[in-house]
C-alpha atoms as a PDB file:
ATOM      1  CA  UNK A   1     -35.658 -12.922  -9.561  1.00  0.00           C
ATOM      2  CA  UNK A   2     -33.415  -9.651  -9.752  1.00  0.00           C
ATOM      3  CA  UNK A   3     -36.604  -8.043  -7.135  1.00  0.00           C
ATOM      4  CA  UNK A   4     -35.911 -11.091  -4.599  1.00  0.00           C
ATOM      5  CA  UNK A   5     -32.006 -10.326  -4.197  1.00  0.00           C
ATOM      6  CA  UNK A   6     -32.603  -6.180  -4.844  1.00  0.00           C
ATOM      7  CA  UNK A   7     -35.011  -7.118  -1.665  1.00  0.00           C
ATOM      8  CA  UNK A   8     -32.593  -9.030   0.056  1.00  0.00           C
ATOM      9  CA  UNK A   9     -29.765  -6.526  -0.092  1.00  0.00           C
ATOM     10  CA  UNK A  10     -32.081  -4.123   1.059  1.00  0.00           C
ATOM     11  CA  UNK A  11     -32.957  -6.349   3.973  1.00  0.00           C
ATOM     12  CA  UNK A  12     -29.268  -6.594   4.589  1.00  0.00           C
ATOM     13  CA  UNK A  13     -28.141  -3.450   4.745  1.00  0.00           C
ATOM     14  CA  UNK A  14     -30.583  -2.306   7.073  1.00  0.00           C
ATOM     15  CA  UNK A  15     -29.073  -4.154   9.648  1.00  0.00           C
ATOM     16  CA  UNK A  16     -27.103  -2.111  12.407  1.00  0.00           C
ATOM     17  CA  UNK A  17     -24.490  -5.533  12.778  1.00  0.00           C
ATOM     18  CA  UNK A  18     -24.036  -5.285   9.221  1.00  0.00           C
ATOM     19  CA  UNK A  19     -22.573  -2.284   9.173  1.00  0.00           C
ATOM     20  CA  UNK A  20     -20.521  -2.772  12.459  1.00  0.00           C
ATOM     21  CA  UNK A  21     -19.236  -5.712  10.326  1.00  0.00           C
ATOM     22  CA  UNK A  22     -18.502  -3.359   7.633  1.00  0.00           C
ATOM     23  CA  UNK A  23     -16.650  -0.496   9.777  1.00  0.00           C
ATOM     24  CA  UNK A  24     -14.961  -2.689  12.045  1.00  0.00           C
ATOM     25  CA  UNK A  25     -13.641  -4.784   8.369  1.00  0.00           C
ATOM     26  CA  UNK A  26     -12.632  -0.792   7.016  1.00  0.00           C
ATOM     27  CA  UNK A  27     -10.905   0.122  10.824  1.00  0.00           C
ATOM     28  CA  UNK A  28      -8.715  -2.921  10.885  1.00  0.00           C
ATOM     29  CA  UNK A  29      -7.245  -2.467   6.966  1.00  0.00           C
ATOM     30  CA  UNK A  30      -6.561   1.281   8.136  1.00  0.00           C
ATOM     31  CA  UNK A  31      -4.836  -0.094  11.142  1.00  0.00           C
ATOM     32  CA  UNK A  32      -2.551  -2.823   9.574  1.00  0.00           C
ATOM     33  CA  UNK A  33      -1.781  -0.485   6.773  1.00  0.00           C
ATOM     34  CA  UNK A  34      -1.109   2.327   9.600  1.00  0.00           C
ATOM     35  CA  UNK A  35       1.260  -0.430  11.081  1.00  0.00           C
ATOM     36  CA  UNK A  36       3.347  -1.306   7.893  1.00  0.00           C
ATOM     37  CA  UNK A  37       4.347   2.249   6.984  1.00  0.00           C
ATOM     38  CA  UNK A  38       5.758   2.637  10.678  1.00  0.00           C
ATOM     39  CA  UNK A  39       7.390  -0.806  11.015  1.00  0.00           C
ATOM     40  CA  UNK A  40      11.058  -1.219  10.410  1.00  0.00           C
ATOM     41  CA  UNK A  41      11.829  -2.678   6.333  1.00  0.00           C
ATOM     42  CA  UNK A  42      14.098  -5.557   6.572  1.00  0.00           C
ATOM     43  CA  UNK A  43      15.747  -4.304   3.770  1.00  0.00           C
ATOM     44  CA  UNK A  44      16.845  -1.215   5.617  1.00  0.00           C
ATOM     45  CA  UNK A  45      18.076  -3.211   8.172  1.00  0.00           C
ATOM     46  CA  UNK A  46      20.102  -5.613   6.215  1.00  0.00           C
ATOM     47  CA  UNK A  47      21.986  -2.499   4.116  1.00  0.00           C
ATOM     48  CA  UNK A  48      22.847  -0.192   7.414  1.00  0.00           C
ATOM     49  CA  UNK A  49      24.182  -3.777   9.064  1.00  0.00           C
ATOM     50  CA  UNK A  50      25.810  -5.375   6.030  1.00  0.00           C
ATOM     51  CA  UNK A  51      29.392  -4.618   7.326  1.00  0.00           C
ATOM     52  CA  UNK A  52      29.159  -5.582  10.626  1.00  0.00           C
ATOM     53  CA  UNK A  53      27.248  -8.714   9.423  1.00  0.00           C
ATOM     54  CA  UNK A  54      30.085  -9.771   7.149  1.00  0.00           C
ATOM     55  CA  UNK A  55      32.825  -9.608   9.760  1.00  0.00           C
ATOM     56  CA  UNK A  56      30.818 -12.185  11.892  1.00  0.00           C
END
């Protein structure tokens, strides 16, 4: 049994869209973690506004 699935990984892996799948899986995590270091924390927003925001 463990032969048939060390086989079928194999078989897998070999593929060229499998590891497309895999890169393309890797790219987009780098790119939405990329995204969330440059993106504006509400928290910094809501202290540099709190004054103006109270007034209202």
């Amino acid at each position: 049994m463990v032969n048939l699935l060390l086989n079928e990984n194999m078989k897998i892996y070999q593929r060229l869209r499998t590891w497309l799948l895999i890169i393309g899986l890797v790219v987009t995590m780098v790119c939405f973690l990329i995204a969330q270091q440059y993106s504006v924390k509400p928290t910094q927003v809501a202290d540099a506004n709190w004054q103006i925001n109270m007034q209202q």
